[in-house]
Protein backbone atom coordinates (compact mmCIF):
# COMPACT_ATOMS: atom_id res chain seq x y z
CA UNK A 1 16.06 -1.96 42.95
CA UNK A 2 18.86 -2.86 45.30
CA UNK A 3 19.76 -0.08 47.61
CA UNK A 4 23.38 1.32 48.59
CA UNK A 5 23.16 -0.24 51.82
CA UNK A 6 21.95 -3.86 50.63
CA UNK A 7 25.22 -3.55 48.22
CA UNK A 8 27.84 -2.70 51.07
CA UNK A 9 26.59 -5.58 53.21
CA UNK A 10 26.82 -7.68 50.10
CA UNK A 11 30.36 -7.11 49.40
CA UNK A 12 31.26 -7.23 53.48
CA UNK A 13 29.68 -10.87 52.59
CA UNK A 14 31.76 -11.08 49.57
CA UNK A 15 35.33 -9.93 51.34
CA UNK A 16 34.57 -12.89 54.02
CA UNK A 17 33.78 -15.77 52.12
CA UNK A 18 37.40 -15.07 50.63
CA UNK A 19 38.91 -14.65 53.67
CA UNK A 20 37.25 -17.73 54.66
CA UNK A 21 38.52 -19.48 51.19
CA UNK A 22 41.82 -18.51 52.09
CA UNK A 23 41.31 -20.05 55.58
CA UNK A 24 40.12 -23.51 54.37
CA UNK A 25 43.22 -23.77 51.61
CA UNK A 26 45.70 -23.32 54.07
CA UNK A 27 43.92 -25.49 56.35
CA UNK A 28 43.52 -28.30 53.32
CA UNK A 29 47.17 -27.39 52.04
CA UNK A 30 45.51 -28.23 48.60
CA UNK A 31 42.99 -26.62 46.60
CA UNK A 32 42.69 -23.86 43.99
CA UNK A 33 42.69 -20.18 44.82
CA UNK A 34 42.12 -17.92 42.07
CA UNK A 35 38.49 -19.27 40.72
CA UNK A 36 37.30 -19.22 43.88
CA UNK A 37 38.74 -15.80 45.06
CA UNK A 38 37.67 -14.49 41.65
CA UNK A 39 33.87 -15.62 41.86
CA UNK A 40 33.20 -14.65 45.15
CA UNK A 41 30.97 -11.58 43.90
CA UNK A 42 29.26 -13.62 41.61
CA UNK A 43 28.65 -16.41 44.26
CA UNK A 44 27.48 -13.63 46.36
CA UNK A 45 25.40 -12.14 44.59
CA UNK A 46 23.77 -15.41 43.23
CA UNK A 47 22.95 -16.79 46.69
CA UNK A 48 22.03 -13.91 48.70
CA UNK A 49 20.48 -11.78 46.11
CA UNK A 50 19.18 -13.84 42.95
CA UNK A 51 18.16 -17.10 43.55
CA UNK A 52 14.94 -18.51 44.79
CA UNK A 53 16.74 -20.68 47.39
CA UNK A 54 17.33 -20.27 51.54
CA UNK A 55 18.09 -22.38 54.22
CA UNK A 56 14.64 -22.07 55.60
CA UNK A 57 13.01 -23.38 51.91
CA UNK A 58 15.82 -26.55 51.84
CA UNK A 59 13.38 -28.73 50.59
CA UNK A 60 10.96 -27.31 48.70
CA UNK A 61 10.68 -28.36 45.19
CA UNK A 62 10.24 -24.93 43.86
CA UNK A 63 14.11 -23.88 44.82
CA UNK A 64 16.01 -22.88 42.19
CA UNK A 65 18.25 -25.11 40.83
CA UNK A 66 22.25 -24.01 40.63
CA UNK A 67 24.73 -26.55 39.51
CA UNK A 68 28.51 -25.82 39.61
CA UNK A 69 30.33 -27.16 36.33
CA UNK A 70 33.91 -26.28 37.03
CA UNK A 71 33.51 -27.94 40.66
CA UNK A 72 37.05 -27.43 41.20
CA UNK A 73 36.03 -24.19 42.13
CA UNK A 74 34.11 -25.16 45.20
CA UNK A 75 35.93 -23.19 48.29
CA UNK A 76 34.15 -20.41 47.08
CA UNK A 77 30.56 -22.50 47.13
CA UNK A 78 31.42 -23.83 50.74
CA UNK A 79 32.44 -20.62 51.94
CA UNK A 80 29.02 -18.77 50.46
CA UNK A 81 26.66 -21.37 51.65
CA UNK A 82 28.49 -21.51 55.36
CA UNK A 83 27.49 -17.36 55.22
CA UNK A 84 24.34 -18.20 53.62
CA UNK A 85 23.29 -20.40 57.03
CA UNK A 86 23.57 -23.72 55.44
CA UNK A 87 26.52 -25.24 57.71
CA UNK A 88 28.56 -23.60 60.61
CA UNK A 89 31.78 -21.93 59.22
CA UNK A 90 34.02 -24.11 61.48
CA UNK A 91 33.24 -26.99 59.19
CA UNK A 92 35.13 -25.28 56.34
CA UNK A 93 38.47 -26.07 57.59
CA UNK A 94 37.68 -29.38 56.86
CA UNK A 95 38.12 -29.05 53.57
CA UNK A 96 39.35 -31.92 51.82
CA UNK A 97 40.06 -33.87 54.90
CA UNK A 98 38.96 -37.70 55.03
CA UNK A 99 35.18 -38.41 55.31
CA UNK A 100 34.27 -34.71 55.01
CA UNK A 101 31.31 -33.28 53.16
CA UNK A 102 33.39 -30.69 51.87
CA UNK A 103 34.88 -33.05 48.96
CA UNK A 104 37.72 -31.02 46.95
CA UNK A 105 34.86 -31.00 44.30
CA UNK A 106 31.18 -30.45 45.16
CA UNK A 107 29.71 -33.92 45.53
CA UNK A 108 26.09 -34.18 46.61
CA UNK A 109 26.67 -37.73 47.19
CA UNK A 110 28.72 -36.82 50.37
CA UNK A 111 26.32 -33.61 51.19
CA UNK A 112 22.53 -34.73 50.32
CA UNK A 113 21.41 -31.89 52.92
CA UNK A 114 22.89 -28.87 51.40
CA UNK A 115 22.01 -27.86 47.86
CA UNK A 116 24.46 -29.27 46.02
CA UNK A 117 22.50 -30.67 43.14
CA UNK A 118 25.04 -32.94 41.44
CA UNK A 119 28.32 -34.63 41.70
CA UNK A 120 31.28 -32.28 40.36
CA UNK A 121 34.24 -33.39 38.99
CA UNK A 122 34.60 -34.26 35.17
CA UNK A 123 34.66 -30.98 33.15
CA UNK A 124 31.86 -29.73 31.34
CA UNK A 125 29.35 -32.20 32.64
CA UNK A 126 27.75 -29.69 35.10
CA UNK A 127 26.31 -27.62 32.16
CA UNK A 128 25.02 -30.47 30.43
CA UNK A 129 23.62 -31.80 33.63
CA UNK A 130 21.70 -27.95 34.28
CA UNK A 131 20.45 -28.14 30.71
CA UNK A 132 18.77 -31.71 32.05
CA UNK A 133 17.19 -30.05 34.92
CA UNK A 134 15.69 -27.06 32.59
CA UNK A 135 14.12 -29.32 30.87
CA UNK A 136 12.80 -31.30 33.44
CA UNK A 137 11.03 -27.79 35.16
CA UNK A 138 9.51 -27.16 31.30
CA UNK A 139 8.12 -30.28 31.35
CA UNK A 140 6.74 -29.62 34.77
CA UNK A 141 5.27 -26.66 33.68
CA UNK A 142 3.46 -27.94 30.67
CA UNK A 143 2.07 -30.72 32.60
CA UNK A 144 0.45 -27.82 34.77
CA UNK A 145 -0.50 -25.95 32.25
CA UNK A 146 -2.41 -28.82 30.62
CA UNK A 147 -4.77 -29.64 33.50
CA UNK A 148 -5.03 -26.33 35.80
CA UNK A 149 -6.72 -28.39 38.03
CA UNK A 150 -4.72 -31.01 38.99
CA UNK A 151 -1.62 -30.71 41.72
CA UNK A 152 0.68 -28.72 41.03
CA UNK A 153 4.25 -30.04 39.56
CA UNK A 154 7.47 -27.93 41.17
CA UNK A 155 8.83 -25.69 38.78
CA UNK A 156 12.22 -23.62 39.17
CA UNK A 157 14.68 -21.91 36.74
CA UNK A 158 18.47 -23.27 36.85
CA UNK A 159 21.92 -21.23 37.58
CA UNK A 160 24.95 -22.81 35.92
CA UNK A 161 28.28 -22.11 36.71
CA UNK A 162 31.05 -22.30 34.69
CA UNK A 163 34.79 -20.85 33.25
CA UNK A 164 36.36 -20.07 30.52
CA UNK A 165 38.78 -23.07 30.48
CA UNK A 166 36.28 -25.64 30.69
CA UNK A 167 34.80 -24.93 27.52
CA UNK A 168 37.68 -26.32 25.46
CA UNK A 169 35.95 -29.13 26.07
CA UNK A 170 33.02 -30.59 23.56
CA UNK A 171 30.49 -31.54 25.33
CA UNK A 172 29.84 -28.23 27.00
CA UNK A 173 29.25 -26.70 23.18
CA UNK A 174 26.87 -30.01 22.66
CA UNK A 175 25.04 -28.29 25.65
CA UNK A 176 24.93 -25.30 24.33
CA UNK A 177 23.62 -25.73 21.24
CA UNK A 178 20.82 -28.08 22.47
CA UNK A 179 19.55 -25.12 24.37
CA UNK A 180 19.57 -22.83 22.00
CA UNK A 181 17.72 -25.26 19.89
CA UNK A 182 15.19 -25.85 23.01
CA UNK A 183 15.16 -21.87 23.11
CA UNK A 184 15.86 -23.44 27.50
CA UNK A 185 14.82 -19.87 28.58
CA UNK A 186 14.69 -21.29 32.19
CA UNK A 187 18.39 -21.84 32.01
CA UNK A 188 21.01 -19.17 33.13
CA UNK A 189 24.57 -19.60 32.88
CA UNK A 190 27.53 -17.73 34.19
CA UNK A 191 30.93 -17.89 32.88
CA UNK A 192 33.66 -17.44 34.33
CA UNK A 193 35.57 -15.27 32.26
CA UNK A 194 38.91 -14.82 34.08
CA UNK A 195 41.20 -15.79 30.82
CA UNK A 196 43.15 -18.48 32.87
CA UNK A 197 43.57 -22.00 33.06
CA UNK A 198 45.82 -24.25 34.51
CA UNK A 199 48.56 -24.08 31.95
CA UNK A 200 48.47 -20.74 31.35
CA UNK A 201 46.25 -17.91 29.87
CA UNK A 202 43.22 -19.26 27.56
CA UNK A 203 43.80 -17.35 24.57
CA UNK A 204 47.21 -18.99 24.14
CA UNK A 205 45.52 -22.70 25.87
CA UNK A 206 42.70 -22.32 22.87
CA UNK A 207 41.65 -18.85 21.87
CA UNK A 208 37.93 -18.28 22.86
CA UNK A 209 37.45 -15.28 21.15
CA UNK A 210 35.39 -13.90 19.27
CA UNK A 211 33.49 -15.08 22.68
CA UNK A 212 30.06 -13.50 22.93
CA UNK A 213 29.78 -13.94 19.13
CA UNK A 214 29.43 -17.83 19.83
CA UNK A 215 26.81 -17.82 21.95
CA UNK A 216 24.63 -15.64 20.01
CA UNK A 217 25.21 -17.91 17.00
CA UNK A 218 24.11 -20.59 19.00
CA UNK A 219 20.50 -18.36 20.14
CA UNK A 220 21.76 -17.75 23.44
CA UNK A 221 21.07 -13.73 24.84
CA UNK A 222 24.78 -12.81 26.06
CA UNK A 223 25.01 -10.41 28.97
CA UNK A 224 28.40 -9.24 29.84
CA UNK A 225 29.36 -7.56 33.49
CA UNK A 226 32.12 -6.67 35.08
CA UNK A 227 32.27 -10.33 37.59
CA UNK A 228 33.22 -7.86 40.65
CA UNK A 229 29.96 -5.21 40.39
CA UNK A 230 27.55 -6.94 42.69
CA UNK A 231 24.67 -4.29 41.08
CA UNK A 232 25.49 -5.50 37.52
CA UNK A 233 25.67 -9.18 38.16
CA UNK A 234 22.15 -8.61 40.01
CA UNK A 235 20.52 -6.67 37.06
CA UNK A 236 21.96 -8.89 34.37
CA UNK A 237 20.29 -11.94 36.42
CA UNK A 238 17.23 -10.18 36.79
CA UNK A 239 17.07 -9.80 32.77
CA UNK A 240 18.03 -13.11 32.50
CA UNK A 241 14.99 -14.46 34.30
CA UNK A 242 12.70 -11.96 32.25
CA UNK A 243 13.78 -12.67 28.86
CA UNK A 244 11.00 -15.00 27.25
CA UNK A 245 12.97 -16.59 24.23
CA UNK A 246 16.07 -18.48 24.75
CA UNK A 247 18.87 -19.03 27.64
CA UNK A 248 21.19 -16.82 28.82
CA UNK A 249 24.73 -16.25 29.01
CA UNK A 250 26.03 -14.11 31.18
CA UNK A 251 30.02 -13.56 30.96
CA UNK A 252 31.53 -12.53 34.18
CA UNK A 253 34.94 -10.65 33.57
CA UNK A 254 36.77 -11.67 36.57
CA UNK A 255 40.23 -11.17 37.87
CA UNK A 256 41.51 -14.73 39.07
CA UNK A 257 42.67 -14.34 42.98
CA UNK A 258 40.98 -10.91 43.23
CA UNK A 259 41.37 -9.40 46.52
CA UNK A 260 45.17 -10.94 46.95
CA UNK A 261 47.60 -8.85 45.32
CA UNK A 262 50.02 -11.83 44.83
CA UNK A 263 47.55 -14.07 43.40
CA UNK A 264 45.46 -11.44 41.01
CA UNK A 265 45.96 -12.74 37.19
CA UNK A 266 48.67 -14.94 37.54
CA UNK A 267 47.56 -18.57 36.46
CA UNK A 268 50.04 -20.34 38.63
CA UNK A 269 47.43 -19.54 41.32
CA UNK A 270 45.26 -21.70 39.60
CA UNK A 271 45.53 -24.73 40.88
CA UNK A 272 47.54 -24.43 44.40
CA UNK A 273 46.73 -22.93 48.03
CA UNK A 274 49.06 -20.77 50.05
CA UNK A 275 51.24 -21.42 52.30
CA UNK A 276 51.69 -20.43 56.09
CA UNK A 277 53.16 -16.76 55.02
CA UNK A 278 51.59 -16.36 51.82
CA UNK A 279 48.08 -16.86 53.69
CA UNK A 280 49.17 -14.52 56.71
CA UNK A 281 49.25 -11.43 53.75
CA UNK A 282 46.64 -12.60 51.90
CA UNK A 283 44.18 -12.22 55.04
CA UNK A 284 45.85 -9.07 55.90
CA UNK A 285 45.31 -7.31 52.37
CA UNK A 286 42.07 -9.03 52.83
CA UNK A 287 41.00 -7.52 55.97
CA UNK A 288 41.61 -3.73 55.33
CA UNK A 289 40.16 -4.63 51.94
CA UNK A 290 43.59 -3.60 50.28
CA UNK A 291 44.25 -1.03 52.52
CA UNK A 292 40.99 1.07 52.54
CA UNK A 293 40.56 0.82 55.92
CA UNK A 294 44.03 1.30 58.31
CA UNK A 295 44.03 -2.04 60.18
CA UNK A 296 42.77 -5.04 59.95
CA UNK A 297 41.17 -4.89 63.46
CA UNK A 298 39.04 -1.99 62.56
């Protein structure tokens, strides 16, 4: 079990990669801001906590796999692996800039060294792209499992992320029902669940709900967690990777631009950065972690 202190440092972690998100869209003066500020416990929690995967293990074959669908969403993946130890954090400010690595979506074309596992961009492709790699470590495994004896083929379970608005589109529901039909235990999804898009809310975009309902009909186990309780989104994970039937959903209720009064649920912040002042009171709120601490210098 996690302890207290473990949990504190975690969200310290959490409160600076937004800061840092923050930092890079004003820098990039584009970008998205409330996916990213919204997942930064989950991203957290995923990469510091969860997954088999370090800076010091880059290349081992055994690393987990975790594959960002809604790669639009990928301040908050830059800022978590520059606190993870993967790049320096003085690289995020190039954001978006010409012949960076830090692509305005996650590209592993541009980044081979970090562990970015695929090329983000065209909704709903990420999740059918994870469902590929489960597969691939199954095979693995059955190929070890046949000859004991023989060397050992990698084997890893896969993290998918993902949000509510990109599953209006197909092919992500093609994905998930060829899992369930695999019963793809060694797949793990989290969804965004922060009930905006870029046009507006998603139940008046296309209604989702009844939500969780789908997945189960489709023999997926559905977790739901509050997307800001690092302890939950830890424990749900950890069930996750026990359960010995089928994949796993887990729905992350999030509040898009959490942490930034002006930003928190409207979907207007969906798809812009802030300017100059905007940014400014952002990092402020941000630094006395909306105002439980006095100043931002303490």
């Amino acid at each position: 079990m996690i302890s207290e202190k473990r949990l504190q440092e975690l969200a310290v972690t959490a409160n600076g990669i937004r800061e840092d998100i923050i930092d890079m869209l004003l820098a990039a003066k584009s970008g998205h801001s409330a996916g990213p500020l919204g997942m930064a416990d989950v991203f957290t929690a995923l990469y510091f906590a969860i997954a088999n995967i370090s800076p010091e293990t880059r290349g081992d074959a055994n690393r987990d796999r975790i594959i960002l669908s809604n790669a639009h969403i990928c301040p908050v993946l830059y800022a978590t692996l520059a606190h993870r130890g993967y790049l320096p954090r003085e690289e995020l400010k190039t954001l978006r800039k010409l012949g960076t690595r830090l692509q305005g979506h996650s590209n592993n074309h541009f980044a081979p060294e970090l562990p970015i596992e695929t090329c983000g961009g065209p909704l709903a492709q990420g999740l059918s792209q994870a469902v590929g790699f489960a597969i691939a470590s199954r095979a693995n495994q059955k190929m070890n499992d046949a000859d004991p004896k023989a060397i050992k083929h990698p084997t890893w379970h896969t993290w998918c992320l993902t949000g509510d608005g990109e599953l209006d589109e197909g092919q992500c529901w093609e994905a998930f029902m060829l899992a369930g039909k695999l019963n793809l235990r060694e797949l793990t999804v989290f969804v965004d669940r922060n009930n905006i898009q870029i046009d507006g809310t998603t139940e008046d975009i296309m209604p989702l709900e009844p939500f969780a309902d789908k997945f189960r009909a489709f023999n997926w186990s559905v977790i739901e967690v509050d997307g800001h309780n690092i302890r939950d989104i830890i424990d749900a994970a950890d069930q996750a990777r026990a359960t010995a039937e089928n994949p796993t959903v887990i729905i992350c209720h999030t509040i898009p631009g959490k942490g930034v009064d002006f930003m928190e649920n409207k979907y207007e912040w969906h798809g812009i950065p802030p300017n100059a002042d905007q940014a400014r009171i952002a990092l402020a709120e941000l630094r006395t972690i909306g105002g439980q601490i006095a100043s931002e210098h303490e």
